[in-house]
C-alpha atoms as a PDB file:
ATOM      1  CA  UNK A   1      30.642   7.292  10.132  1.00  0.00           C
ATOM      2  CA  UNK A   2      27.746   5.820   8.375  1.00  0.00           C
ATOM      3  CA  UNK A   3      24.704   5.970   9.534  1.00  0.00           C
ATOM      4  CA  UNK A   4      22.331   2.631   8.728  1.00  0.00           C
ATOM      5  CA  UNK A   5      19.272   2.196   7.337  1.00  0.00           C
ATOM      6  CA  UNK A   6      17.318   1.236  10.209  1.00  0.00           C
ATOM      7  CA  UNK A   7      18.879   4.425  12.096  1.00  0.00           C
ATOM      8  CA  UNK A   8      17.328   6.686   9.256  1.00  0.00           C
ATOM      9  CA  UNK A   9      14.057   4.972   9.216  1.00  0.00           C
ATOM     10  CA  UNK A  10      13.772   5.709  12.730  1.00  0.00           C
ATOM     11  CA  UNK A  11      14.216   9.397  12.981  1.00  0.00           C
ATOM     12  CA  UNK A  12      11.774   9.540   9.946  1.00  0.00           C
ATOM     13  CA  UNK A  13       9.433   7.045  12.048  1.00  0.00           C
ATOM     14  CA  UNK A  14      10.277   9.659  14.915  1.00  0.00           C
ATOM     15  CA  UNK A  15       8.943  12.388  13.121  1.00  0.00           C
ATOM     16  CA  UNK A  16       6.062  11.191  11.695  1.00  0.00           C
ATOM     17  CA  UNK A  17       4.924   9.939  15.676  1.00  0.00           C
ATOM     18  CA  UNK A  18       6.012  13.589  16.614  1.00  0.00           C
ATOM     19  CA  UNK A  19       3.855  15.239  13.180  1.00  0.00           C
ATOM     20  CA  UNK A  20       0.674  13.143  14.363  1.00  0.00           C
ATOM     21  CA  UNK A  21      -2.109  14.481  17.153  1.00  0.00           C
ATOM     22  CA  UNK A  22      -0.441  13.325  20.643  1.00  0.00           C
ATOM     23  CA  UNK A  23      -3.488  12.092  21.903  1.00  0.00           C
ATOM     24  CA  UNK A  24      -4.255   9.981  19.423  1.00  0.00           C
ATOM     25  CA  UNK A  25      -2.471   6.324  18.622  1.00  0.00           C
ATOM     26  CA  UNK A  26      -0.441   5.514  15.144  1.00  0.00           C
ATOM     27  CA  UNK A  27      -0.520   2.507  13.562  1.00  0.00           C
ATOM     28  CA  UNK A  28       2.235   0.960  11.918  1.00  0.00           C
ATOM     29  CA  UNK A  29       1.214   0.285   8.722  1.00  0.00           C
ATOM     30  CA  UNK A  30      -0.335   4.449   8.493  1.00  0.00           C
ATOM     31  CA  UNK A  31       3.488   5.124   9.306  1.00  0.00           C
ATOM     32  CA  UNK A  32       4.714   2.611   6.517  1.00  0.00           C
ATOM     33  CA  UNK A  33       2.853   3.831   3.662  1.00  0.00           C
ATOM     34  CA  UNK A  34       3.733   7.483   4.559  1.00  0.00           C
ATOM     35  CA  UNK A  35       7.310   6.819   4.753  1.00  0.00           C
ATOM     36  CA  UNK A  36       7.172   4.317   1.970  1.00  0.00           C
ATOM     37  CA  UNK A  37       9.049   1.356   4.299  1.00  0.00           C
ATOM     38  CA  UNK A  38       7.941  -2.060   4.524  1.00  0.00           C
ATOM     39  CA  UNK A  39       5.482  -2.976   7.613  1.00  0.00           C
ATOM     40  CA  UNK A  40       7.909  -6.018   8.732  1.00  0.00           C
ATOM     41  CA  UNK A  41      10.870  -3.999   8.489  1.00  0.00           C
ATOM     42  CA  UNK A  42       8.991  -0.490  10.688  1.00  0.00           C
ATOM     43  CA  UNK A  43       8.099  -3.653  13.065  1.00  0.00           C
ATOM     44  CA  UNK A  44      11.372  -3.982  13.726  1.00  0.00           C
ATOM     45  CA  UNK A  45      12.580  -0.624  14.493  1.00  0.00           C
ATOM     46  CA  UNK A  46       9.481   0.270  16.376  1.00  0.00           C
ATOM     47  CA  UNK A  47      10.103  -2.537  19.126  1.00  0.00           C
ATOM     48  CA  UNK A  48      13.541  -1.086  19.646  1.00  0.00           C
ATOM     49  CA  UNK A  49      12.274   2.252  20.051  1.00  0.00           C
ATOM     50  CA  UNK A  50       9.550   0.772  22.673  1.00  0.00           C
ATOM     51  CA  UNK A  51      11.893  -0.910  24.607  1.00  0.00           C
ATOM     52  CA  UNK A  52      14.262   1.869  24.876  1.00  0.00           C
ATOM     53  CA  UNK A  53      11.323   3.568  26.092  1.00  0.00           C
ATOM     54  CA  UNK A  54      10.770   6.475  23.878  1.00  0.00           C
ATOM     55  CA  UNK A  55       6.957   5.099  22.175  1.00  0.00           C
ATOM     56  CA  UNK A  56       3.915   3.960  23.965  1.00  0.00           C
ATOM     57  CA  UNK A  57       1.803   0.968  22.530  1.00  0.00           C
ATOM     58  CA  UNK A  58      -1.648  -0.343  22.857  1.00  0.00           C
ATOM     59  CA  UNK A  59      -3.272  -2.991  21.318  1.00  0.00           C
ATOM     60  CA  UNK A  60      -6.663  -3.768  19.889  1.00  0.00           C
ATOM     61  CA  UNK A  61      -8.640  -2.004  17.104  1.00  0.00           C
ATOM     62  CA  UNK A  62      -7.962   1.421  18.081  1.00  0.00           C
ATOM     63  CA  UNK A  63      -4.327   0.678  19.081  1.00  0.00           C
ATOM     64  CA  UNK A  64      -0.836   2.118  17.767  1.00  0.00           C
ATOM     65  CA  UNK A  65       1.879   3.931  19.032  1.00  0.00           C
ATOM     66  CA  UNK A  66       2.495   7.447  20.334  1.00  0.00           C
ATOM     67  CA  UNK A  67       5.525   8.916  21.988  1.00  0.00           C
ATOM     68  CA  UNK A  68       6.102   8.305  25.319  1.00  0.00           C
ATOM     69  CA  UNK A  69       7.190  12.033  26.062  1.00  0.00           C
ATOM     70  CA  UNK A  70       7.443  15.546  24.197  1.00  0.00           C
ATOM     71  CA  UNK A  71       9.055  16.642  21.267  1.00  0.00           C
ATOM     72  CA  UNK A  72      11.223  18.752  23.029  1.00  0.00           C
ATOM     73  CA  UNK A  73      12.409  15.830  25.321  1.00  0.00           C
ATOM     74  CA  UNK A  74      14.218  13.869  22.465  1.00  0.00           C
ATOM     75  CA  UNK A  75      17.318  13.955  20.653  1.00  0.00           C
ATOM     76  CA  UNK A  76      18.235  13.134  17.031  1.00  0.00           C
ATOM     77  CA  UNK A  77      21.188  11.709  19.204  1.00  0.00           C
ATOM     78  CA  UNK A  78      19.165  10.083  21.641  1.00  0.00           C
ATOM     79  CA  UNK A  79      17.097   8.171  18.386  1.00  0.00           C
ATOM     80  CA  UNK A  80      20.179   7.477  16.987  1.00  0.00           C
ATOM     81  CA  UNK A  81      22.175   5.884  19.534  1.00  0.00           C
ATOM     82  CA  UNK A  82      18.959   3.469  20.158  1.00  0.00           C
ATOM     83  CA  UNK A  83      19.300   2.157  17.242  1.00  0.00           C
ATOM     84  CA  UNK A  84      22.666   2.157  16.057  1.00  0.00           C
ATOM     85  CA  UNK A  85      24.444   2.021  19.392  1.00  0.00           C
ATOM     86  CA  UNK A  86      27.771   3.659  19.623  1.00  0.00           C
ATOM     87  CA  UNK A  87      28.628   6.634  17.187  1.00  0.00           C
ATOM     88  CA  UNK A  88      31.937   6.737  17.826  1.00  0.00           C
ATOM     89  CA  UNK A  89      33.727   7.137  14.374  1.00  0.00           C
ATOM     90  CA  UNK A  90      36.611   4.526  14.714  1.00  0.00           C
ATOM     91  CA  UNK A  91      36.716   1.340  17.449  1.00  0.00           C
ATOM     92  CA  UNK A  92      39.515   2.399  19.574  1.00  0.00           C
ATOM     93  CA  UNK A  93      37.594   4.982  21.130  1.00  0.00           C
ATOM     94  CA  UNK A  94      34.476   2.486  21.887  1.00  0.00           C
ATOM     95  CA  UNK A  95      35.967   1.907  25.622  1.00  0.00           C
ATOM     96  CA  UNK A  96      35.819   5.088  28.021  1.00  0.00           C
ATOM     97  CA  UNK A  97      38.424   5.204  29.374  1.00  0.00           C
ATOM     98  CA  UNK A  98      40.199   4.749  26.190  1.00  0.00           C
ATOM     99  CA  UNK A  99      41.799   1.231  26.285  1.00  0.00           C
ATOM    100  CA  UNK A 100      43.854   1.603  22.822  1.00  0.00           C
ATOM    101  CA  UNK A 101      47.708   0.906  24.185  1.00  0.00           C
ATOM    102  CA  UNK A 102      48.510   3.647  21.533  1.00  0.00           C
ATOM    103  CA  UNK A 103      46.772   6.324  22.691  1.00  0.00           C
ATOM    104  CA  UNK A 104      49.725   8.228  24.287  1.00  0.00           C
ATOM    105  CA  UNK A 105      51.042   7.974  21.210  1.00  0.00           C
ATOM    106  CA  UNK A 106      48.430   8.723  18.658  1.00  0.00           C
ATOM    107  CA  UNK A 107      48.105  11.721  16.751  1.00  0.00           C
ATOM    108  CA  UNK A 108      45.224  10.926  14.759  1.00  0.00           C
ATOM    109  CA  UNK A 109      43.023   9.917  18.342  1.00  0.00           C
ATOM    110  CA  UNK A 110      43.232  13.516  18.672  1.00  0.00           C
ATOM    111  CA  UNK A 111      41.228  13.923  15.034  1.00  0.00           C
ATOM    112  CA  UNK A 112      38.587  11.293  15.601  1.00  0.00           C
ATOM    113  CA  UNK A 113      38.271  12.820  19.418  1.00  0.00           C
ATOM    114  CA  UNK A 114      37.454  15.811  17.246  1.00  0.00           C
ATOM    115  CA  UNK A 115      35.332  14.248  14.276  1.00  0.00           C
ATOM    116  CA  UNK A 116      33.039  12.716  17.346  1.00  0.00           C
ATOM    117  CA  UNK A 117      32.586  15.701  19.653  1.00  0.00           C
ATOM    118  CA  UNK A 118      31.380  17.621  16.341  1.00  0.00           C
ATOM    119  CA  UNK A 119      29.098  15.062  15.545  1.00  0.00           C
ATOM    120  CA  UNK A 120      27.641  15.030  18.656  1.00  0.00           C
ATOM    121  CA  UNK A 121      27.214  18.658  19.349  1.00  0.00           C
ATOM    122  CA  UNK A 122      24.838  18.815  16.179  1.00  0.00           C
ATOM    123  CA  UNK A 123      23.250  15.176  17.169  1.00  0.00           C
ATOM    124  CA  UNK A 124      22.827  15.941  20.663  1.00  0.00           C
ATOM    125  CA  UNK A 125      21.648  19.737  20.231  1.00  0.00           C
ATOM    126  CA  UNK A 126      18.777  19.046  17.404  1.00  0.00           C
ATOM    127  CA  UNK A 127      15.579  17.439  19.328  1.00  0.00           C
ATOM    128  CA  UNK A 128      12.266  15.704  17.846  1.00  0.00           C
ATOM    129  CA  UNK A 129      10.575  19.115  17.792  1.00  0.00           C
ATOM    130  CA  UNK A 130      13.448  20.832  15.492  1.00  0.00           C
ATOM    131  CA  UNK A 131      12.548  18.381  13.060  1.00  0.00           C
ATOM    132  CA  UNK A 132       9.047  18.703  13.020  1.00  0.00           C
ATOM    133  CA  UNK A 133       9.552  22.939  12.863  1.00  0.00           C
ATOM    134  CA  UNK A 134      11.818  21.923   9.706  1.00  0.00           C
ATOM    135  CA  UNK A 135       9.625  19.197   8.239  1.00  0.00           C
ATOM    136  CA  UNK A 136       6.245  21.850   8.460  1.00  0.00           C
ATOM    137  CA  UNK A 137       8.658  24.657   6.938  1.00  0.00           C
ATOM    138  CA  UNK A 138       9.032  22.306   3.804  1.00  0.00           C
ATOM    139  CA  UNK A 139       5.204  21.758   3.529  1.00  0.00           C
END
């Protein structure tokens, strides 16, 4: 498993929305020169993360975007999975149940089975707030 671009950008665009004053709106282009990523290309990401619901906007001169709930509340999982959809490492195990007509059969369904759930137990156990204790540990 791979994970893209945009799902990187995100958990750094995450962070810095998480590193910022809660009460107080971010603009996009503040976010894109601190993380060094183009303004059309944070655009993009940052609707996705809207509609899923995890950013507040508001427009005008003092507008921006904030997160929509605590720290605490969100996983790098959660972030991920936004953005990049499934992270299942292999396509027969996209359908739940498992559709695969070899999967009676299938020793190495039993490795990816494994590869995914210890994926997930780090992605799904590490929230927003972990990353900004790690992030201020490095400054």
């Amino acid at each position: 498993m791979k994970i893209s671009t945009r799902g990187r950008y995100a958990l750094r665009l995450m962070l810095d929305l998480a590193l910022a004053d809660q009460d107080q709106y971010v603009t996009i282009k503040n976010i894109a020169e601190r993380q060094e990523i183009s303004v059309k290309y944070m655009e993009q990401i940052i609707t996705t993360l809207n509609r899923a619901g995890f950013v507040k906007s508001i427009r005008g001169p003092q507008g921006g975007y904030k997160l929509a709930r605590p720290p605490e509340e969100y996983t790098v999982g959660m972030i991920l999975r936004s953005i990049e959809g499934s992270l299942v490492p292999v396509a027969c195990m996209e359908d739940e149940p498992n559709e695969c007509p070899r999967r009676d059969s299938c020793a190495t369904l039993e490795l990816w089975k494994r590869l995914y759930e210890a994926i997930s137990s780090v992605i799904d156990n590490v929230t927003l707030a972990d990353l900004v204790e790690w992030q201020r540990a490095r400054l």
